[in-house]
Protein backbone atom coordinates (compact mmCIF):
# COMPACT_ATOMS: atom_id res chain seq x y z
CA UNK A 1 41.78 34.64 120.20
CA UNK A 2 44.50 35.41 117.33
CA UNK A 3 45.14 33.01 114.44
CA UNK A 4 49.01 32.65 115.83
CA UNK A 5 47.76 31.39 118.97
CA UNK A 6 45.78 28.07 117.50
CA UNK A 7 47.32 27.70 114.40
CA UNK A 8 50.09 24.50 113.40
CA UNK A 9 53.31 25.91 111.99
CA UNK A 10 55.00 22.84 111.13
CA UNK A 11 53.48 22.45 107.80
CA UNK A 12 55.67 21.25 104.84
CA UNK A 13 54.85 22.54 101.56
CA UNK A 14 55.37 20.65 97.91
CA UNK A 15 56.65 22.14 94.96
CA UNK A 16 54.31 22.78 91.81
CA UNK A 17 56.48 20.78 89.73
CA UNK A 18 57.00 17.94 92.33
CA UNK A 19 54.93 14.64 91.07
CA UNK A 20 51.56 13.86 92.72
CA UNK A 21 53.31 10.62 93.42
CA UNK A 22 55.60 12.35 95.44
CA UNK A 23 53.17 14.39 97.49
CA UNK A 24 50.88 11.67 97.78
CA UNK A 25 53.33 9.64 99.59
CA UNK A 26 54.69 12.54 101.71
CA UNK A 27 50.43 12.35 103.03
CA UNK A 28 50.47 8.75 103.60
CA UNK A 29 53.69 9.34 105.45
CA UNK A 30 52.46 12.01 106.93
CA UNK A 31 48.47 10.47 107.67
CA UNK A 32 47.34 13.95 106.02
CA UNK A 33 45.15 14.50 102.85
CA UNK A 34 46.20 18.16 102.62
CA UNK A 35 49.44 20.07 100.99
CA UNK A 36 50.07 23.60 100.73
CA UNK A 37 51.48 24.17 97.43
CA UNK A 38 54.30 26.51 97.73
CA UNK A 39 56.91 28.56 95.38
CA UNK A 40 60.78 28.38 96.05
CA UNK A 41 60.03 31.78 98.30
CA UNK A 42 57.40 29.67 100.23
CA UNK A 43 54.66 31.66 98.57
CA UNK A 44 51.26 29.88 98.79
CA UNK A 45 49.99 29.42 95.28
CA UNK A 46 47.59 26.58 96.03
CA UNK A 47 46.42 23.13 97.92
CA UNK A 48 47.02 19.66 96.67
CA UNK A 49 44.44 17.15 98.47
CA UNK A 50 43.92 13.74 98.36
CA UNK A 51 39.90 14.29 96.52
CA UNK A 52 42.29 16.26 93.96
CA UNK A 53 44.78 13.25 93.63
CA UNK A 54 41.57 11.18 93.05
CA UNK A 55 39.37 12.96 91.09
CA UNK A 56 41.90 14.80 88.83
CA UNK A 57 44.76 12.40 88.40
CA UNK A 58 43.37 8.88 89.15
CA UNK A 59 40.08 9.78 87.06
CA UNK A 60 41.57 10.92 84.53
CA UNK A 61 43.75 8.40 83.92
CA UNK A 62 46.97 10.39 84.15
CA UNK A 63 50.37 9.49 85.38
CA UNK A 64 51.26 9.15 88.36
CA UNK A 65 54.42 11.58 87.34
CA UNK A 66 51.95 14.50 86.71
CA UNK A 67 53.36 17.67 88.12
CA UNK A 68 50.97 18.88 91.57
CA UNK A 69 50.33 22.09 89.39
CA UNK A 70 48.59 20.11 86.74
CA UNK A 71 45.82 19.02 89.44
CA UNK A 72 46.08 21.18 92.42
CA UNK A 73 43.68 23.58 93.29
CA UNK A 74 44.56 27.00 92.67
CA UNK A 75 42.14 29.37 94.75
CA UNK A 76 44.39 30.50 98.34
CA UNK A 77 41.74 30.81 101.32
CA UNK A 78 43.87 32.30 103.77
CA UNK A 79 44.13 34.88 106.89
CA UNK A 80 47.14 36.60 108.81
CA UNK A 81 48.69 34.63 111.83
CA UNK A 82 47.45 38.30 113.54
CA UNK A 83 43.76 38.10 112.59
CA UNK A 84 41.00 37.28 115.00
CA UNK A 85 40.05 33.51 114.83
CA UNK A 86 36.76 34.45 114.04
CA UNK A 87 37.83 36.01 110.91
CA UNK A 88 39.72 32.71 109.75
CA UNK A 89 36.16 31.08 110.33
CA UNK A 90 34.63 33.64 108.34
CA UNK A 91 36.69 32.75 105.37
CA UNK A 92 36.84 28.85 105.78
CA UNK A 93 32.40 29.23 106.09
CA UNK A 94 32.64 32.07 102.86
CA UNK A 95 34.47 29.60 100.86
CA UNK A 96 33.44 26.37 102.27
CA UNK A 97 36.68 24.96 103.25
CA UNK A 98 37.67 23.09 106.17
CA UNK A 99 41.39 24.77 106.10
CA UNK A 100 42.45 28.16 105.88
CA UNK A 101 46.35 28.93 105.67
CA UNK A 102 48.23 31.66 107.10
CA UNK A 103 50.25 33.66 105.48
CA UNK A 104 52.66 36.87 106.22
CA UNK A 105 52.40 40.03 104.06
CA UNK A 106 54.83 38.50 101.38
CA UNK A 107 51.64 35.94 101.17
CA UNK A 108 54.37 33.41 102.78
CA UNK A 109 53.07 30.09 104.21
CA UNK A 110 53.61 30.65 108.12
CA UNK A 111 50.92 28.33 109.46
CA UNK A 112 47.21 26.27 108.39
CA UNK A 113 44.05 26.15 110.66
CA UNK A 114 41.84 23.66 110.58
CA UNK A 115 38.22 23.18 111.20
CA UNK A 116 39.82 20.91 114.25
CA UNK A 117 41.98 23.16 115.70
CA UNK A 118 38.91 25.70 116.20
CA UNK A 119 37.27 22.76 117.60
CA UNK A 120 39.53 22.15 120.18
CA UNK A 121 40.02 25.73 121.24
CA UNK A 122 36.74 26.68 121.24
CA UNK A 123 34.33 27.32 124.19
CA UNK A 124 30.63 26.44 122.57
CA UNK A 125 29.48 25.46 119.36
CA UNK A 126 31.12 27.63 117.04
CA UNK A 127 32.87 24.77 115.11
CA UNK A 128 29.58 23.30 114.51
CA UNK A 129 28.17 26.51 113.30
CA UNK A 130 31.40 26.56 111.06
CA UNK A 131 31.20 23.50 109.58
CA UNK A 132 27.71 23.60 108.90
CA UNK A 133 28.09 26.90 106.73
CA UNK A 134 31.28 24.94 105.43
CA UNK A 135 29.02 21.99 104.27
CA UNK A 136 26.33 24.27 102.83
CA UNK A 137 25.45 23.69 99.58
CA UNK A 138 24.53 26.14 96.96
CA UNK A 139 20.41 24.94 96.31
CA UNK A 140 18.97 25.51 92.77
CA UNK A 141 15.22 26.35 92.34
């Protein structure tokens, strides 16, 4: 199964200099905790999420008029809308994240997986196996 075939392409993306005030609201609108962060071209450049909004902006004790590029995260985990699903599961288990965007060759925004949407296109347990790499954490000895 391709990437195109599970992923959902009606994501909105924010701005880097919208406020986290602003995107926050478009996810309680929206019941999500996630936001592409996106250029005027609709180039990724990172994620805004709702642990960022809490532990970057609320702990800190900034303003709510902070600009999304002052606490998004700025690593892209991301796959072509052409790549094997299994590939996209590689990444999101490789970087332990439960999203992966899609993006075209421009490294445009055309779509997000989630650790759901292999769930409910999958025949057997690899979302399990996926989220338990996901949820892996690094031990010390």
């Amino acid at each position: 199964m391709r990437c195109e075939e599970i992923m959902k392409t009606d994501v909105q993306c924010v701005s880097p200099r919208d406020s986290v005030e602003d995107a926050a609201v478009r996810m309680k609108d929206e019941n999500i905790g996630f936001l592409p962060v996106c250029d005027q071209s609709n180039k990724v450049l990172g994620t805004i999420t709702d642990r960022d909004i809490a532990i970057r902006l609320v702990a800190a004790k900034m303003a709510p008029s902070t600009f999304v590029e002052d606490v998004m995260t700025r690593g892209v985990v991301a796959c072509r809308p052409e790549d094997d699903i299994r590939d996209a599961e590689r990444v999101m288990a490789q970087n332990h994240k439960s999203r992966v965007m899609c993006v075209d060759e421009s490294g445009a925004l055309v779509g997000v997986i989630s650790l759901s949407d292999i769930a409910q296109h999958e025949r057997g347990g690899r979302a399990s196996d996926t989220l338990r790499e996901i949820s892996e954490r690094e031990t010390h000895s």
